[in-house]
C-alpha atoms as a PDB file:
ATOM      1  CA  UNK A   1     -18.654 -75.863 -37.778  1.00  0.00           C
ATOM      2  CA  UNK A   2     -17.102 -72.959 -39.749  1.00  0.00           C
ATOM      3  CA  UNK A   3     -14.007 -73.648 -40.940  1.00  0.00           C
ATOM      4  CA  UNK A   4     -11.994 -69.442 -42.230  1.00  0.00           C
ATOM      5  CA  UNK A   5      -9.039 -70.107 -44.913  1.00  0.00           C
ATOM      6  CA  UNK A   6      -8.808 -66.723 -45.808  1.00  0.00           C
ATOM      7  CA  UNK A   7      -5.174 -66.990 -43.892  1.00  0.00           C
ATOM      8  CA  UNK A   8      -3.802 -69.721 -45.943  1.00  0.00           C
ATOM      9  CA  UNK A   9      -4.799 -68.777 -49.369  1.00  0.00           C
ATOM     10  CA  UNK A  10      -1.536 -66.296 -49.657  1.00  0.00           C
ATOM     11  CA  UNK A  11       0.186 -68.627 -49.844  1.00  0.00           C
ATOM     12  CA  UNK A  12      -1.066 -70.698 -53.084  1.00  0.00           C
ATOM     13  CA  UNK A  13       1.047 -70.334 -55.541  1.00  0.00           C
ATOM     14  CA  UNK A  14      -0.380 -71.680 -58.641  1.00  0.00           C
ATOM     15  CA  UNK A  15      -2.816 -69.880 -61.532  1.00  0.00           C
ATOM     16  CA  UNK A  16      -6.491 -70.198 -60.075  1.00  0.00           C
ATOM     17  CA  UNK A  17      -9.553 -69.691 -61.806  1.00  0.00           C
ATOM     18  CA  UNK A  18     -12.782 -68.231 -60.439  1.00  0.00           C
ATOM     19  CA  UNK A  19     -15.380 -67.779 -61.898  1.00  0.00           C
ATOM     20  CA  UNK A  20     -18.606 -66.406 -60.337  1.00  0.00           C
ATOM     21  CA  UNK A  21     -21.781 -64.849 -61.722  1.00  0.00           C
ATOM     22  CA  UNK A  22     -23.246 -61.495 -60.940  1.00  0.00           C
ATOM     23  CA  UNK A  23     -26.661 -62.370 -59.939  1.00  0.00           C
ATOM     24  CA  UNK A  24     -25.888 -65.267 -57.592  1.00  0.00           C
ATOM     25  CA  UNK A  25     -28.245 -64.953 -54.294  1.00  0.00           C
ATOM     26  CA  UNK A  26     -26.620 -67.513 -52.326  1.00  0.00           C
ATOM     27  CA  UNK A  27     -23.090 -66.717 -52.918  1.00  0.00           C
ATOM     28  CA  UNK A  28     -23.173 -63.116 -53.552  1.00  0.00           C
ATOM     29  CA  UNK A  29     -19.853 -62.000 -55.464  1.00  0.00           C
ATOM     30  CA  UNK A  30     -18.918 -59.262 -53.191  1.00  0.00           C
ATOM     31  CA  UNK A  31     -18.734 -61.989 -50.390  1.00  0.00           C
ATOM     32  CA  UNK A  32     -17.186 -64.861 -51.722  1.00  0.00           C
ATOM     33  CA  UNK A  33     -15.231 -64.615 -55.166  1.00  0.00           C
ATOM     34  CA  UNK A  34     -14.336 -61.229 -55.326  1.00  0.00           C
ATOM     35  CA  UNK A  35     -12.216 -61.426 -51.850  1.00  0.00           C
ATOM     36  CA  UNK A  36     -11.061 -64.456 -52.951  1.00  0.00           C
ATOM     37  CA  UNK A  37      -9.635 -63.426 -55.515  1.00  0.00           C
ATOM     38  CA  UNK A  38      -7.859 -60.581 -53.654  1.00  0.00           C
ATOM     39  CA  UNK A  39      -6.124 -62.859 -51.417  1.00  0.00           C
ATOM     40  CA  UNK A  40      -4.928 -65.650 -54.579  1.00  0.00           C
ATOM     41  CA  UNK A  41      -1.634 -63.968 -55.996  1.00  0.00           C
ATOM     42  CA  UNK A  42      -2.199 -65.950 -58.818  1.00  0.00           C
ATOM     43  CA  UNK A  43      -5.911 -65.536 -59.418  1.00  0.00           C
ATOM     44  CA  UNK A  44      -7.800 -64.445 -62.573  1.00  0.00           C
ATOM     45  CA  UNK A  45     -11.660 -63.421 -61.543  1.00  0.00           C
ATOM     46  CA  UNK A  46     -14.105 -64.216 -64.552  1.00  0.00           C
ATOM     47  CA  UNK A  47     -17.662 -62.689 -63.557  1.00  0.00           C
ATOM     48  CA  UNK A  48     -20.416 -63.149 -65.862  1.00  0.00           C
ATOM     49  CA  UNK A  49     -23.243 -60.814 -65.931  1.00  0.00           C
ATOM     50  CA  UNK A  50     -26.872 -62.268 -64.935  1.00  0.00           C
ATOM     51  CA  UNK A  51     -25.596 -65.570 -63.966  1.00  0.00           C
ATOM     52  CA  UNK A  52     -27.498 -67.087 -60.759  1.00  0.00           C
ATOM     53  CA  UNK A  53     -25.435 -69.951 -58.604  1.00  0.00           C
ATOM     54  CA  UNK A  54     -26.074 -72.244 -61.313  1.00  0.00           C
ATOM     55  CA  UNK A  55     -24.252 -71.059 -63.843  1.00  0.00           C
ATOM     56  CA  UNK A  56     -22.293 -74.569 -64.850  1.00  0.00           C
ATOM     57  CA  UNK A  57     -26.021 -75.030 -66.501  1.00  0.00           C
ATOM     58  CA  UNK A  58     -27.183 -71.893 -67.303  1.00  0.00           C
ATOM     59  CA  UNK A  59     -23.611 -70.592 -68.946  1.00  0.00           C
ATOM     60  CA  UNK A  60     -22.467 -74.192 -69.549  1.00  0.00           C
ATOM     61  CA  UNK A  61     -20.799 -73.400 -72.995  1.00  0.00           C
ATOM     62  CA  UNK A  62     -19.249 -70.314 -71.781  1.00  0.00           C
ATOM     63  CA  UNK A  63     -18.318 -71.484 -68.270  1.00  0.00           C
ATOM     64  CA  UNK A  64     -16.145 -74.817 -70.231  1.00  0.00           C
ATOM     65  CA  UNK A  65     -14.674 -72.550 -72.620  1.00  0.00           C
ATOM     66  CA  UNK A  66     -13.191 -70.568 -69.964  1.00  0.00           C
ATOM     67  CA  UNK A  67     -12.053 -73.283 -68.374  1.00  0.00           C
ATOM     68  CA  UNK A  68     -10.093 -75.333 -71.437  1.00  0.00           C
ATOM     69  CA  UNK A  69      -9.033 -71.819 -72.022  1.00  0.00           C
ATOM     70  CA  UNK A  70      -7.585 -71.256 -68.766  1.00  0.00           C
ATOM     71  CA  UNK A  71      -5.969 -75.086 -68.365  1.00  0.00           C
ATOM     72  CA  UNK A  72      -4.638 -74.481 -72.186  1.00  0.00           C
ATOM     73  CA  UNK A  73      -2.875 -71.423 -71.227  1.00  0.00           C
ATOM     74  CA  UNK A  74      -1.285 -73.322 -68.028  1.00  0.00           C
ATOM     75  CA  UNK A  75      -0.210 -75.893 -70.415  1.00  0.00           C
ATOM     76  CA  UNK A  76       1.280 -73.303 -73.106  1.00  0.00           C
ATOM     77  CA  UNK A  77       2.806 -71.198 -69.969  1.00  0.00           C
ATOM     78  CA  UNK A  78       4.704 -74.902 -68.934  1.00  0.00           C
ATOM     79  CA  UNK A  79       5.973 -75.709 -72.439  1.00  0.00           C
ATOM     80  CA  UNK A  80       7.304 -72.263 -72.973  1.00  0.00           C
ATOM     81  CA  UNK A  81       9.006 -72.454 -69.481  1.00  0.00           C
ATOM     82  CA  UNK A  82      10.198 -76.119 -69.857  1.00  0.00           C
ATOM     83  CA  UNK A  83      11.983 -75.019 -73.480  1.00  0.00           C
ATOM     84  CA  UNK A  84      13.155 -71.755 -72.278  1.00  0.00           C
ATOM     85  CA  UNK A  85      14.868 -73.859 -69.524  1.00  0.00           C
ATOM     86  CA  UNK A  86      16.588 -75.894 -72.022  1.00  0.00           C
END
């Protein structure tokens, strides 16, 4: 079963983070994240360099740094639209 939702992702509208390394055989970045990101309006593409599939281990402290960056700057983006709303 193969299941394409290249057609749907358009339409997300919230910040997404990817995040895919450079040396990763089974999900080469040309085929999976970097489209991807192409079709998220709201995406922000983090490669890292020499990182195989399993990055989350290999790149563990950089891979969760990115990540509380990226939900801190969601959270900072919501505060400064919640006060600018008043």
């Amino acid at each position: 079963m193969h299941t394409d939702f290249r057609r749907e992702l358009p339409r997300i509208d919230v910040p997404v983070l990817l995040i895919a390394g450079d040396a990763d055989a089974s999900a080469p970045l040309e085929l999976t994240a970097r489209p991807t990101a192409r079709l998220l309006p709201n995406a922000r593409l983090r490669v890292y360099e020499g990182a195989p599939h399993g990055m989350f281990i290999t790149h563990m402290a950089e891979v969760n740094r990115e990540l509380l960056e990226f939900a801190d700057g969601i959270a900072q983006n919501r505060r400064q639209r919640e006060t600018e709303a008043g």
